[in-house]
Protein backbone atom coordinates (compact mmCIF):
# COMPACT_ATOMS: atom_id res chain seq x y z
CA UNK A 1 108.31 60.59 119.73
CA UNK A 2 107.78 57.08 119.81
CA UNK A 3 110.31 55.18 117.78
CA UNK A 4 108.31 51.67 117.99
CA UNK A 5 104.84 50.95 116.88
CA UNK A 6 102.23 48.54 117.86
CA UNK A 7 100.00 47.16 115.12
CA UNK A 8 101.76 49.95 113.21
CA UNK A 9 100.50 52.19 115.44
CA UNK A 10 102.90 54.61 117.55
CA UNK A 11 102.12 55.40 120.68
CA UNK A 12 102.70 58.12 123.09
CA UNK A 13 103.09 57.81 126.94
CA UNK A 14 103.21 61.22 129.57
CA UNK A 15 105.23 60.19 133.07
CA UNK A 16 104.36 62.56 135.27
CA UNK A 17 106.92 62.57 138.85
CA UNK A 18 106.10 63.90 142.00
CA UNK A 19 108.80 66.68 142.42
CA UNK A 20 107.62 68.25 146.19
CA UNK A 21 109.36 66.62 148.56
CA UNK A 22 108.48 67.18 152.50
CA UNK A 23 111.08 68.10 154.91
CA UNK A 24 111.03 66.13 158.44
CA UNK A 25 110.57 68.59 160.91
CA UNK A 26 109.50 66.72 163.58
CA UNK A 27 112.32 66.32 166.24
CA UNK A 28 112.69 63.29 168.06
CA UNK A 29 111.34 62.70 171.57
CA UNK A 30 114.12 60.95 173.83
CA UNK A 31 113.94 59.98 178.00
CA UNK A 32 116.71 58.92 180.11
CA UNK A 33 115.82 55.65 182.00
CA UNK A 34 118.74 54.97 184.29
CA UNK A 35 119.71 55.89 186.45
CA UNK A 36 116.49 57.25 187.79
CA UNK A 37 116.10 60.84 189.16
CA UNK A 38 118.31 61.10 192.42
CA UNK A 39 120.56 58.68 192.30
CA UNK A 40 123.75 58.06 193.92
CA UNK A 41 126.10 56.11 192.03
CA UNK A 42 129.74 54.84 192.19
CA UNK A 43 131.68 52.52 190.23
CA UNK A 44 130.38 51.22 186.58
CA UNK A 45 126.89 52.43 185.98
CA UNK A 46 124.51 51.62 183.35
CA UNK A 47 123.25 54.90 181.42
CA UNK A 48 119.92 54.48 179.63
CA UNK A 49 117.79 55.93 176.98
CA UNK A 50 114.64 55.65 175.31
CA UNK A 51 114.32 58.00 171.93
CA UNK A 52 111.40 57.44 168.92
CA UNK A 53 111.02 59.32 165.86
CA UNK A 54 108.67 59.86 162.92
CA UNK A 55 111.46 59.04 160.56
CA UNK A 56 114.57 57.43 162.46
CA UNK A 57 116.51 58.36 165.20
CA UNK A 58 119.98 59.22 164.35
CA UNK A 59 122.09 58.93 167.78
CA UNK A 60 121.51 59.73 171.51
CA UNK A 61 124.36 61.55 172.88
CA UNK A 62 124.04 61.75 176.73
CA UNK A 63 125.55 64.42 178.57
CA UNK A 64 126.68 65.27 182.20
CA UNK A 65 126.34 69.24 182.95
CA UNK A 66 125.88 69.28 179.27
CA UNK A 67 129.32 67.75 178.46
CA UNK A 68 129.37 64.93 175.99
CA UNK A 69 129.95 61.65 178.06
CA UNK A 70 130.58 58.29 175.99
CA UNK A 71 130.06 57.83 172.79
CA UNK A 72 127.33 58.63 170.50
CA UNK A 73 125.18 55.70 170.12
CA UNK A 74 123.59 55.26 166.53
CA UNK A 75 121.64 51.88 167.31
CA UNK A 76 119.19 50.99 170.09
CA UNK A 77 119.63 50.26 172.77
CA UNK A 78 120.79 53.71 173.45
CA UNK A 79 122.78 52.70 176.62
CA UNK A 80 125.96 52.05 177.60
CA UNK A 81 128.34 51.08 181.18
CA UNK A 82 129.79 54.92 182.53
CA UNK A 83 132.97 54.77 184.30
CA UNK A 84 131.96 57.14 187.69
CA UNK A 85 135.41 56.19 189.28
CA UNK A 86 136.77 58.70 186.39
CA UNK A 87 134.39 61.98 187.87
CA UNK A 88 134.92 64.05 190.24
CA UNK A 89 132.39 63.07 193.38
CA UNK A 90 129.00 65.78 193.16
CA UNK A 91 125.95 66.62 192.14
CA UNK A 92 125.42 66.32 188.37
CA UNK A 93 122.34 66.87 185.79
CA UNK A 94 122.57 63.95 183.38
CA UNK A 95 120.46 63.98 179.88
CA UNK A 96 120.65 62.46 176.80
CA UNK A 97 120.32 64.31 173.45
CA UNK A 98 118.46 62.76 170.43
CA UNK A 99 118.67 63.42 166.78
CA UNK A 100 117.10 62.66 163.56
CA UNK A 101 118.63 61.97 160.16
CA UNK A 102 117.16 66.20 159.19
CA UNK A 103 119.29 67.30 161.79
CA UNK A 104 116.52 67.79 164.13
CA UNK A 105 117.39 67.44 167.89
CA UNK A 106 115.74 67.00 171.58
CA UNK A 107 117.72 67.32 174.50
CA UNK A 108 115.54 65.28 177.13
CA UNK A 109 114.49 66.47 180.79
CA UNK A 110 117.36 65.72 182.96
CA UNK A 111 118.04 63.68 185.94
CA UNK A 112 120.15 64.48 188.99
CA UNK A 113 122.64 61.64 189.87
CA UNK A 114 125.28 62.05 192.64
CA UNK A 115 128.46 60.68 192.01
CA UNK A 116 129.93 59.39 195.14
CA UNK A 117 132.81 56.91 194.91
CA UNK A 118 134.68 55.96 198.35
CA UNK A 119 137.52 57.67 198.00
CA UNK A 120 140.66 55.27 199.55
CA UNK A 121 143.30 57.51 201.33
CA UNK A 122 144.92 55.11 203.51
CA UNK A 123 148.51 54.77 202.09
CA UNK A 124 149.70 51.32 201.73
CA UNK A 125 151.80 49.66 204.12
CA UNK A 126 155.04 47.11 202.99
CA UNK A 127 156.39 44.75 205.54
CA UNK A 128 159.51 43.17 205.39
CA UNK A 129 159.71 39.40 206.00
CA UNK A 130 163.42 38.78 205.54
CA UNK A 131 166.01 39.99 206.39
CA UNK A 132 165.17 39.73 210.11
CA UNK A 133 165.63 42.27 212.58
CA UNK A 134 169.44 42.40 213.21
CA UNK A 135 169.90 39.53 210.90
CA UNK A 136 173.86 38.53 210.22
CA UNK A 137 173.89 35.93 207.55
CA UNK A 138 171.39 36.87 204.99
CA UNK A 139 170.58 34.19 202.24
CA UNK A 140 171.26 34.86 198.69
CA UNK A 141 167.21 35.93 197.89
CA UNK A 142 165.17 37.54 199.72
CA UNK A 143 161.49 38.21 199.81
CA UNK A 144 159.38 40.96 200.31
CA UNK A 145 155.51 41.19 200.91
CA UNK A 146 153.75 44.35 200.16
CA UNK A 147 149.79 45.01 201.63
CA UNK A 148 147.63 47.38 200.07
């Protein structure tokens, strides 16, 4: 009941709330964009994504062989510089998963990327400059240079 009146009239008000609230079920749609399909990569390489949702996308995890690699990225642009030199040299299938705030995930079509860093397996050589071959009298220091 009203406890305040209006030209000493009272007045009553109903407040009706909308109680049904609609779950997101829609799952995001995400695409890797780099490296492209068949790649061969070495060294640093950047790893791309492209991921939309009806709501808002969450992260985009990418994966190699369906192991996490790097971290999740919660903010576009869903990319970040992947260490190669740090992976064994094959064949890989490289995707990115995407998910929504609802818990609602894609895992996007992969792409095959070939890892192949030059491996160096020439062991380094070390040449000594002083002392001299049959050398007597050797100065107090000495030096040493190293090639690798």
């Amino acid at each position: 009941m009203p406890t305040e009146s209006f030209q000493a009239t009272n007045y009553g008000v109903d407040v009706v709330f909308a109680t049904e609230i609609v779950p997101d079920t829609t799952a995001p749609v995400v695409t890797v964009t780099a490296p492209l399909d068949g790649a061969e990569v070495s060294g640093i390489v950047a790893v791309a994504a492209t991921a939309t949702d009806d709501v808002v996308v969450a992260s985009v995890q990418f994966q190699l062989d369906g192991v996490d690699l790097g971290p999740p990225l919660t903010a576009p642009p869903y990319a970040f510089n992947w260490d190669t030199t740090a992976t064994v040299n094959a064949v890989y299938q490289l995707s990115a998963v995407a998910a929504d705030g609802a818990g609602n995930s894609t895992t996007s079509a992969s792409v095959t990327v070939t890892v192949a860093n030059v491996v160096d397996s020439t062991p380094p050589t070390i040449t000594a400059v002083l002392p001299a071959d049959n050398a007597v009298d050797l100065p107090v220091t000495t030096a040493v240079t190293a090639t690798f």
